[in-house]
C-alpha atoms as a PDB file:
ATOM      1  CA  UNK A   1       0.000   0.000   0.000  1.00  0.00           C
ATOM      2  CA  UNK A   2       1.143   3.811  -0.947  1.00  0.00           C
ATOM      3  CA  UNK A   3       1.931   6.432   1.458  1.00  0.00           C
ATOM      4  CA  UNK A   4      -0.875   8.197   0.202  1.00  0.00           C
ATOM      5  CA  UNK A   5      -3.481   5.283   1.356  1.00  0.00           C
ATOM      6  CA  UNK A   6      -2.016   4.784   4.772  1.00  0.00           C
ATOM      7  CA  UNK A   7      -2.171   9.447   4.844  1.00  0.00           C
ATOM      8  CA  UNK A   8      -6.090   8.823   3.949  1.00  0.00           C
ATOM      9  CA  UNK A   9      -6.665   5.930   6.156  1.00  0.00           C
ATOM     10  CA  UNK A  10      -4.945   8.238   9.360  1.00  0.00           C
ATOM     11  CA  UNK A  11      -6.864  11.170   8.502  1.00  0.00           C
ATOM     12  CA  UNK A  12     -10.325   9.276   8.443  1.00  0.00           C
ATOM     13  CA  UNK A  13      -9.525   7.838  11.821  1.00  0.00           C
ATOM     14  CA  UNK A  14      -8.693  11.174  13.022  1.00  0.00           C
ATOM     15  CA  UNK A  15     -12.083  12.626  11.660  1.00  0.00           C
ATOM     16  CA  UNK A  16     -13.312  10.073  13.996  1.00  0.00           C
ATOM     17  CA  UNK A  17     -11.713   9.097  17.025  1.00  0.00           C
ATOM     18  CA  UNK A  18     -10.542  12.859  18.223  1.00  0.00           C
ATOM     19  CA  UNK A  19     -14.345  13.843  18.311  1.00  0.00           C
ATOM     20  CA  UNK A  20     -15.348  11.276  20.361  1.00  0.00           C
ATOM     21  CA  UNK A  21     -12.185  11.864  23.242  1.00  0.00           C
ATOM     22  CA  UNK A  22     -13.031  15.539  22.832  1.00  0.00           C
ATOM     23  CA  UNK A  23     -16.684  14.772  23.987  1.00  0.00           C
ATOM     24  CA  UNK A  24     -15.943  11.443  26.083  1.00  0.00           C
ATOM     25  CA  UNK A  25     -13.103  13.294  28.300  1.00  0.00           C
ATOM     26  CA  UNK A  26     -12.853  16.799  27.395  1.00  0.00           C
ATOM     27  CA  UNK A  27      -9.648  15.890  26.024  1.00  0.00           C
ATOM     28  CA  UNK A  28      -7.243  18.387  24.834  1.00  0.00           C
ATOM     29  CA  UNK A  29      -6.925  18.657  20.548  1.00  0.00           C
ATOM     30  CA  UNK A  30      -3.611  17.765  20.785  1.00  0.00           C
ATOM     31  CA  UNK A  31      -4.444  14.774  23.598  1.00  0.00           C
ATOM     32  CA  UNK A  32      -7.119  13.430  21.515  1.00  0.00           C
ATOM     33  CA  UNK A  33      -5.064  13.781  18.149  1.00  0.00           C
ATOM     34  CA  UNK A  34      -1.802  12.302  20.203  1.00  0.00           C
ATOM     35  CA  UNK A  35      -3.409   8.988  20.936  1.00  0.00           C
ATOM     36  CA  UNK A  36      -4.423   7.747  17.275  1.00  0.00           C
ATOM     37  CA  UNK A  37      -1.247   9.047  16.503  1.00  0.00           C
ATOM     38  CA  UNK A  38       1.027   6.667  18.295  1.00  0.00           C
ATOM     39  CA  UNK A  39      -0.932   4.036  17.334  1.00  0.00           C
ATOM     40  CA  UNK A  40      -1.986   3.897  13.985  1.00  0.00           C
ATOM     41  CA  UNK A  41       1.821   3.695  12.285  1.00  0.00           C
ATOM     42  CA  UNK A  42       2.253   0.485  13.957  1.00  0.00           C
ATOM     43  CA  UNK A  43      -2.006  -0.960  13.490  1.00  0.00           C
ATOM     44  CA  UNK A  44      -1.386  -0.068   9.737  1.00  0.00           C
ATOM     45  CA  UNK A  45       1.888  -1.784   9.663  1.00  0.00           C
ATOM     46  CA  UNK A  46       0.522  -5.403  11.492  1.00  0.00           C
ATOM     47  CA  UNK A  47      -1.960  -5.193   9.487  1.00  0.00           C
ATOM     48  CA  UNK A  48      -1.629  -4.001   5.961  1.00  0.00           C
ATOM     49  CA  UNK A  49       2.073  -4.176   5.721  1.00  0.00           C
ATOM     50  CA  UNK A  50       3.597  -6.723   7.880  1.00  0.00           C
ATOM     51  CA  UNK A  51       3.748  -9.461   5.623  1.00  0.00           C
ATOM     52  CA  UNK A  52       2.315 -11.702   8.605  1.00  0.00           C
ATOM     53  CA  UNK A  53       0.986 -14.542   7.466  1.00  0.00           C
ATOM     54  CA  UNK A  54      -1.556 -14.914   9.835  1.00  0.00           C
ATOM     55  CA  UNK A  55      -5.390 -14.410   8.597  1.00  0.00           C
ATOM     56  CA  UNK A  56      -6.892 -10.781   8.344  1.00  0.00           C
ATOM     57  CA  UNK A  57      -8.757 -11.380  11.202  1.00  0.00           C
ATOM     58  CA  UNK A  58      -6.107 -12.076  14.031  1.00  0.00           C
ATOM     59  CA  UNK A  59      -3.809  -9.237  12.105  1.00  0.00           C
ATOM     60  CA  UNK A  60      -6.815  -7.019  12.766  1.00  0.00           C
ATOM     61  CA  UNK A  61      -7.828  -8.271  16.206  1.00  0.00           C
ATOM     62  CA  UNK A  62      -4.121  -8.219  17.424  1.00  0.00           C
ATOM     63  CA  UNK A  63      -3.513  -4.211  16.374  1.00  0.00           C
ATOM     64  CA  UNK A  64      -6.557  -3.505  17.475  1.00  0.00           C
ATOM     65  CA  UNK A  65      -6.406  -4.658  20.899  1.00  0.00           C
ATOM     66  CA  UNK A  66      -2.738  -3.356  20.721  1.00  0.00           C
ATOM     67  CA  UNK A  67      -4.413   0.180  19.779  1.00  0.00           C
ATOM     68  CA  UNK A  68      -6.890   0.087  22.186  1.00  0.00           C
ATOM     69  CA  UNK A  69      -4.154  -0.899  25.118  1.00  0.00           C
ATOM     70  CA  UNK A  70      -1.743   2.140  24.366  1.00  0.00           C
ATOM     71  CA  UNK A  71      -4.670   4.600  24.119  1.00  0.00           C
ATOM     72  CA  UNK A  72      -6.265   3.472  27.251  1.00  0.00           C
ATOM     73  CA  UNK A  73      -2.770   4.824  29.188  1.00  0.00           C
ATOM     74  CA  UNK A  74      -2.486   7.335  26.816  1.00  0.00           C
ATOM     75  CA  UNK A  75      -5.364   8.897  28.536  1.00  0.00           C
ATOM     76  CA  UNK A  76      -5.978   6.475  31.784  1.00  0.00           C
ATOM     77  CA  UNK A  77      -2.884   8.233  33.673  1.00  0.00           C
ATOM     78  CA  UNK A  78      -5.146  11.530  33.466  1.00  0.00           C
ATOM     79  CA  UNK A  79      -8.839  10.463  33.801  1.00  0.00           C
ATOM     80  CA  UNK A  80      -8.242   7.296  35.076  1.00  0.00           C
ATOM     81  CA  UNK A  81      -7.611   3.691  33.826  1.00  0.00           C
ATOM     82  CA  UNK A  82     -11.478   2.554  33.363  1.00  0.00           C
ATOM     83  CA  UNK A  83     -12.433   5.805  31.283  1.00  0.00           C
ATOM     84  CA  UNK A  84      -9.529   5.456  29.607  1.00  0.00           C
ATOM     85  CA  UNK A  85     -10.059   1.912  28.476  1.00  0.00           C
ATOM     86  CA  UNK A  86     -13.863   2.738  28.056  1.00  0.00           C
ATOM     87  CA  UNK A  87     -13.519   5.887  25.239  1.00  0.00           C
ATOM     88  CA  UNK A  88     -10.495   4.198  23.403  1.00  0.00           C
ATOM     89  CA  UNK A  89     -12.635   1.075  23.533  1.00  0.00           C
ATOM     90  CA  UNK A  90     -15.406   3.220  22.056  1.00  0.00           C
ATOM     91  CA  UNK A  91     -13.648   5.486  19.523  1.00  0.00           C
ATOM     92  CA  UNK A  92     -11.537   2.403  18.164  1.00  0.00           C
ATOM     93  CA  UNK A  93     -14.976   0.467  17.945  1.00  0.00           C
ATOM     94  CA  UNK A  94     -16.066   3.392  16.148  1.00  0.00           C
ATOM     95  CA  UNK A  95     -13.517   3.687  13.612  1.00  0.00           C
ATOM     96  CA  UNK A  96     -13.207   1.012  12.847  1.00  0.00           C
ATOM     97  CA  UNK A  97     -16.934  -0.186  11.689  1.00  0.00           C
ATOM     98  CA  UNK A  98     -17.037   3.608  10.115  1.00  0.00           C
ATOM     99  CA  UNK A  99     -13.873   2.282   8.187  1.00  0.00           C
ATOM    100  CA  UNK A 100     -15.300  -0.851   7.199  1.00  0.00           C
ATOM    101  CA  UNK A 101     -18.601   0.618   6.047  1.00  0.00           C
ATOM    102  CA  UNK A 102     -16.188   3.360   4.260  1.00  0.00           C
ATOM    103  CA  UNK A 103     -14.533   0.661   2.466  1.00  0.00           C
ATOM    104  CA  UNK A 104     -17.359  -1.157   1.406  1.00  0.00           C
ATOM    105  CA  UNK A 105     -19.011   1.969  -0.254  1.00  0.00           C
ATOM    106  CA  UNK A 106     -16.353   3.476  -1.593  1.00  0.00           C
ATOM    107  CA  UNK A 107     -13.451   0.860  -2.209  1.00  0.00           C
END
């Protein structure tokens, strides 16, 4: 995959997931836009890049629970580790069907 697709991909799930830590924890801009981030080099890496051989699913199970683990003490040494873990549970939930359904309508 190109640069430019992995550039799209971060900028969708920053349309998405900084709204929802904005409104879930009052988050900062740069807090909420800090979290994806960190994360979504490596996600998009496992799981597009790797060259892992295992199935689509565990690439995408494994880098998302990875994703949702660093964002949850990203922002669980602030607010606290259960509303941590609950918004990045939510706003990785979130982009992540919204991606899906993106790439099913639009390829």
């Amino acid at each position: 995959m190109s640069a430019a697709a992995w550039a799209r991909a971060f900028a969708f799930t920053q349309l998405v997931e900084v709204p929802i830590y904005r409104y879930g924890l009052r988050a900062p801009w740069w807090r909420a836009f800090g979290a994806s981030a960190i994360t979504h080099p490596i996600v998009w890496l496992v799981v597009v890049e790797s060259g892992w051989s295992a199935s689509w699913s565990v690439r995408v199970a494994s880098a998302e629970a990875f994703a949702i683990a660093v964002e949850a003490v990203w922002f669980g040494v602030t607010w606290g580790a259960r509303r941590g873990l609950l918004w990045s549970v939510i706003a990785n939930a979130t982009s992540f069907g919204l991606g899906l359904l993106s790439y099913r309508w639009f390829g």
